[in-house]
Every structure is written in C-alpha cells, then in structure tokens.
Protein backbone atom coordinates (compact mmCIF):
# COMPACT_ATOMS: atom_id res chain seq x y z
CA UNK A 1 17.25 -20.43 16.15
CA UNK A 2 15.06 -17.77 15.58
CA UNK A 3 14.86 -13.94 15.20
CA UNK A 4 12.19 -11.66 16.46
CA UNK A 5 11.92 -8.07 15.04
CA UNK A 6 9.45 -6.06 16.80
CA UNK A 7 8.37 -2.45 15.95
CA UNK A 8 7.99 -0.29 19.54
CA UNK A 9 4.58 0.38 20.92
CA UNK A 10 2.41 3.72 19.75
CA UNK A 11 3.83 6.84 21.15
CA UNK A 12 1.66 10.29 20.80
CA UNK A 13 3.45 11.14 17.82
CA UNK A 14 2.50 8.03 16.22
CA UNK A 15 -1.01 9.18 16.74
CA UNK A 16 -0.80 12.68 15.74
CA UNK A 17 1.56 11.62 12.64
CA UNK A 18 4.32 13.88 13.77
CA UNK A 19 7.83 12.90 12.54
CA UNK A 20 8.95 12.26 16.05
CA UNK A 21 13.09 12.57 18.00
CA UNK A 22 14.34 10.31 19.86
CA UNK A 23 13.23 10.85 22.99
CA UNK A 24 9.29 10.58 22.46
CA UNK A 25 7.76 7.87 24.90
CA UNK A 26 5.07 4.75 24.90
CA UNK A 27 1.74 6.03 25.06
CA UNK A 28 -0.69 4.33 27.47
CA UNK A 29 -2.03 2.18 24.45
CA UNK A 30 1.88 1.49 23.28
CA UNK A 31 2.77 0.42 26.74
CA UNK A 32 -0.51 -1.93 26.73
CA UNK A 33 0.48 -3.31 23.29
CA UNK A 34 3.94 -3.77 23.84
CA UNK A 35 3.02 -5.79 27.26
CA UNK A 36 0.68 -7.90 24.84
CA UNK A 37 3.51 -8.26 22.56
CA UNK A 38 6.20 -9.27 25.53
CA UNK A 39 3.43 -11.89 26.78
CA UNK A 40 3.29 -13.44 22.80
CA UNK A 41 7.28 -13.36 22.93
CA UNK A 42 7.53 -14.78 26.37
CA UNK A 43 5.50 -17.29 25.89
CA UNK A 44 7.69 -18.53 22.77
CA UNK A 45 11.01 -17.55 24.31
CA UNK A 46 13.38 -15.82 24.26
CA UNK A 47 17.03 -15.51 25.35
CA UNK A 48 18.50 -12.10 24.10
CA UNK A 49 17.06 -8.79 23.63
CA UNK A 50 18.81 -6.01 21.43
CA UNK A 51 16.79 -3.08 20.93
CA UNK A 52 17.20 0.69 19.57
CA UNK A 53 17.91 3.03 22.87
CA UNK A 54 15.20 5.88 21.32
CA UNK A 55 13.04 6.09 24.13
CA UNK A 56 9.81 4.89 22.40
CA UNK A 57 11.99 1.42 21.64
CA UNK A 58 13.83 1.29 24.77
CA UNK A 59 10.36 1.58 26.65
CA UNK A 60 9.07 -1.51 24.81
CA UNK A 61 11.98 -3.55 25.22
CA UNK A 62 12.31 -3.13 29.44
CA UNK A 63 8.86 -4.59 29.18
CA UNK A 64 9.71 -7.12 27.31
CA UNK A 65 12.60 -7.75 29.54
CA UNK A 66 10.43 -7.61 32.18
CA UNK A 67 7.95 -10.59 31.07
CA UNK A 68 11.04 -12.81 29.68
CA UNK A 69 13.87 -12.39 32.13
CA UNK A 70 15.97 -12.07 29.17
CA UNK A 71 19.20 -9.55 28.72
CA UNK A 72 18.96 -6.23 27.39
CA UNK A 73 21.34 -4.82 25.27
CA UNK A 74 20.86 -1.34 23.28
CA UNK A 75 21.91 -0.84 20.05
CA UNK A 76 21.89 2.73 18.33
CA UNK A 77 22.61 1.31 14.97
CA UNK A 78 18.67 -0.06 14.97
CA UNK A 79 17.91 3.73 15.77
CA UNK A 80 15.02 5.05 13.06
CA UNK A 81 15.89 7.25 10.55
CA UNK A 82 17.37 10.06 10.80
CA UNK A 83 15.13 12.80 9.32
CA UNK A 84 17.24 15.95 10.67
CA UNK A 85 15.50 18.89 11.16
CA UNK A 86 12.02 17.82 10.01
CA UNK A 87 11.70 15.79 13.62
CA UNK A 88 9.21 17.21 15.68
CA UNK A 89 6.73 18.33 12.63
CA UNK A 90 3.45 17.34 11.58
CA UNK A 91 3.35 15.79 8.52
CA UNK A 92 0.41 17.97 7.71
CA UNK A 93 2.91 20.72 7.69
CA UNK A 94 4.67 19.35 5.07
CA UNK A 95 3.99 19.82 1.29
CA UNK A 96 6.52 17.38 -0.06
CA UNK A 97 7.11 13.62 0.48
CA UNK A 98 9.39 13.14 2.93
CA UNK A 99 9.68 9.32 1.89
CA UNK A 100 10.48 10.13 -1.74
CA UNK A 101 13.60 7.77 -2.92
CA UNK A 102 15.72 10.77 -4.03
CA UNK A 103 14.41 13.48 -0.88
CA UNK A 104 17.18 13.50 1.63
CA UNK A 105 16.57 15.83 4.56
CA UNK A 106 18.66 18.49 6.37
CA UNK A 107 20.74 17.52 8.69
CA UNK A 108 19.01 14.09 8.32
CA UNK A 109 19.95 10.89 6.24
CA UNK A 110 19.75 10.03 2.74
CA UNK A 111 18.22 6.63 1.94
CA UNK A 112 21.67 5.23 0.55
CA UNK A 113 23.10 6.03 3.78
CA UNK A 114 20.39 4.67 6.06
CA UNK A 115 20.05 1.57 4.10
CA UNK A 116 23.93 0.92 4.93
CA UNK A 117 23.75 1.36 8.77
CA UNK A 118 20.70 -0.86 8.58
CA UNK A 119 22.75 -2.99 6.91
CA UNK A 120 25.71 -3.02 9.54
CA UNK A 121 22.20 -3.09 12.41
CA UNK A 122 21.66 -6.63 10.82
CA UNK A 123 25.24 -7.81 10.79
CA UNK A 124 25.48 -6.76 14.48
CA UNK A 125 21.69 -8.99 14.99
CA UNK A 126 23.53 -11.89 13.39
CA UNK A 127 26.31 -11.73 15.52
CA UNK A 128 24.23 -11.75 18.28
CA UNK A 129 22.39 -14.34 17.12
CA UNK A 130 25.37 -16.60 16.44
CA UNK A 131 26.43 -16.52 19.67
CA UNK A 132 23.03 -16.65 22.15
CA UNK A 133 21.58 -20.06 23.31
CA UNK A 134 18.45 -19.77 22.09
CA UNK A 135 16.07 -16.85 20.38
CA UNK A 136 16.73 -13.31 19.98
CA UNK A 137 14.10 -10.40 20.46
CA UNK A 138 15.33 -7.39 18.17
CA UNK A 139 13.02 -4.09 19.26
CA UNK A 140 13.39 -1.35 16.52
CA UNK A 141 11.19 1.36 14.42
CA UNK A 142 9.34 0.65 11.41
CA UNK A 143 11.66 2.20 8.62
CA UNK A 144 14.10 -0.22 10.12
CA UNK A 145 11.88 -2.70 9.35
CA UNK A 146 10.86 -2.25 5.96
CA UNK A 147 14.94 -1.98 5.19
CA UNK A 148 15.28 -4.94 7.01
CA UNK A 149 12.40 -6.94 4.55
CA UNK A 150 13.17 -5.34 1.35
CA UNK A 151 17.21 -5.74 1.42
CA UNK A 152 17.91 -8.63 3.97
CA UNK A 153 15.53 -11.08 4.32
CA UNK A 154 13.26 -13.47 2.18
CA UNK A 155 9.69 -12.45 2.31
CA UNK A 156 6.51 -14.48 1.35
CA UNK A 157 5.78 -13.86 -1.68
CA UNK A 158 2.25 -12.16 -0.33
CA UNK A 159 4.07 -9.85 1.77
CA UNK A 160 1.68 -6.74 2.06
CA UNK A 161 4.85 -4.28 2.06
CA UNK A 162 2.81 -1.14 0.77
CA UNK A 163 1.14 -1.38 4.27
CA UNK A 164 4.08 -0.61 6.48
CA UNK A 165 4.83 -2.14 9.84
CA UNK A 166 1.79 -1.31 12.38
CA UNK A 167 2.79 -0.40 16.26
CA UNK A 168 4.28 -3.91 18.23
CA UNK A 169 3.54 -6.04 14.39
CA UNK A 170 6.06 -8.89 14.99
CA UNK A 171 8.09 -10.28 12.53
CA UNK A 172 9.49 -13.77 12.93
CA UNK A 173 13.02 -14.53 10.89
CA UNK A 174 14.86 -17.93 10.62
CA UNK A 175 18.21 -16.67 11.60
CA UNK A 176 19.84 -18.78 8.72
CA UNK A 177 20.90 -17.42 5.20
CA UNK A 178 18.52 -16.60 3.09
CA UNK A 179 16.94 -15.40 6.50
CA UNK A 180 13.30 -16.56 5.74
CA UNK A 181 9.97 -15.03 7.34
CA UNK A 182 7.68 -17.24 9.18
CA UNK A 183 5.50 -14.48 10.18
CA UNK A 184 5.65 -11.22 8.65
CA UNK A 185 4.25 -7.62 10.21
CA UNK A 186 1.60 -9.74 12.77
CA UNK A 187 -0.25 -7.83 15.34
CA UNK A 188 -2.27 -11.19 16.51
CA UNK A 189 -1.58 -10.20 19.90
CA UNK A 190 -3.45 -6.98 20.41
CA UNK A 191 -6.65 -9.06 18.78
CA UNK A 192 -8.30 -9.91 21.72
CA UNK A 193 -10.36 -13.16 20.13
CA UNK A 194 -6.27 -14.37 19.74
CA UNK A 195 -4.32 -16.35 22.21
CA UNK A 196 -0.60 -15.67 23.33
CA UNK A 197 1.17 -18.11 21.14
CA UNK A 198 3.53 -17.20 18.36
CA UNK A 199 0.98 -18.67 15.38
C-alpha cells in the first residue's frame, strides 16, 4: 500500500506571496494543475482521499475525487499553519521572518505546537491507511509537508528540502514503518513533454 501526499493547486495568494486564511480558492492555473495532478493519481489509483477542508485543499481534492471515483473525507488536522493574525498580509509587508524556528505569531501557532498536530494529522493518515483496500490520496499545504518529511518519514538522501514543496508536487510514501519516499516533491505532471504515470 501506498500513500500519496499532495500539496493543493496555486491560489492568488500563492502568486502574490500573501500569507493566505482558509478560505482562499484554486486559481485558474491551480485548478488546471490539480486536474493534471488527479489524472497522474488516477491513473495509479487510488481508493481513499483525506484532505485539509481549507478551501484551496478542499478544491483540489473534489477534483481529484472527481477523476478517481474515490471517497472524500476532510480532515482539519492537515489544515496549514496557523499564522494568526499575519493571514491575509503580504510578505513584503513584513520585516521579520515569519518562518524563524523561535517566531511564533499572534494568535497563530508556535512551531512546537504545529509540529504535534502534524504529528496526530499523520497518525490519523495511518489509520486510514490501515484500514482502506488499496492507496490513499492525502491533499494538504506545504508546511504540512515539509513537517511531514523532516519528522515522519525517510527521505532520499538527495532530498532538495531547502526548496519547499511547489503547487500539486506529489509525494509518494510506502505506508510501512520507516515510511520511505519513492518520489519526493514531483511536479512531472504539469511538464507537458511527461506522460500521466506515477514515474
């Protein structure tokens, strides 16, 4: 059995680089990627979708739903981080790091305490996992992800981490301890020299 994490599509705060709420949607171009993404998926298979219910995540996993026939469930423990009363500003605006290992902001979480519900979010994706028939899509945001790679699963050891996880990257997990990465942050689907399979 296998697990799939996939970052949403781009919304326009991805493209402005505003630290976005939860109810921001796909852009055109995220709905387009995240229908190239569901194709790459579908064509693998899938059984099980579990997803963040932020709009920008819930958006790309109905379309996945919609290409694999799969069930949804939503799951607000993969929600992205809290960042309190920064969401909604530019990052431009900002004169600090708001990614700094000790910056916690108001009204928002601290690292410690999102790395623990990202933590339980992967407990609840293994139970899900134990009990599907077959492979389970996870759609969540890309702090999520890189707390997912750097504190539950085994990476190659050429992970490019530093990078982040790009808009629809898929990630593809062995859904067996020490939870090892076949395919790490790959966005092979919005190339358009690339077939559909997951390679």
């Amino acid at each position: 059995m296998s697990i799939y994490i996939l970052r949403h599509g781009q919304t326009p705060g991805n493209a402005a680089r505003v630290l976005q709420t939860p109810d921001v949607p796909l852009s055109l171009q995220g709905r387009e990627q995240a229908r190239r993404a569901a194709g790459r998926i579908a064509a693998a298979g899938v059984a099980r979708i579990l997803s963040s219910d932020f709009t920008r995540a819930a958006e790309t996993a109905l379309l996945l739903r919609e290409a694999t026939g799969a069930p949804l469930e939503f799951e607000p423990l993969l929600q992205e981080r809290n960042l309190g009363e920064l969401r909604g500003r530019a990052y431009a605006e900002l004169d600090f790091d708001v990614f700094a290992p000790d910056y916690q902001p108001p009204g928002g979480e601290s690292w410690e305490v999102f790395h623990q519900r990202v933590e339980r979010a992967w407990e609840r994706v293994l139970a899900c996992a134990a009990t599907t028939e077959g492979d389970l899509a996870v759609v969540t945001h890309g702090l999520v992800c890189r707390s997912l790679a750097t504190h539950q699963l085994e990476l190659p050891e050429d992970a490019p981490l530093e990078h982040g996880f790009a808009n629809t990257s898929l990630t593809l997990v062995e859904a067996q301890p020490p939870y090892p990465v076949r395919i790490f942050n790959c966005t092979a689907h919005l190339d358009d020299e690339v077939g559909g399979g997951v390679a």
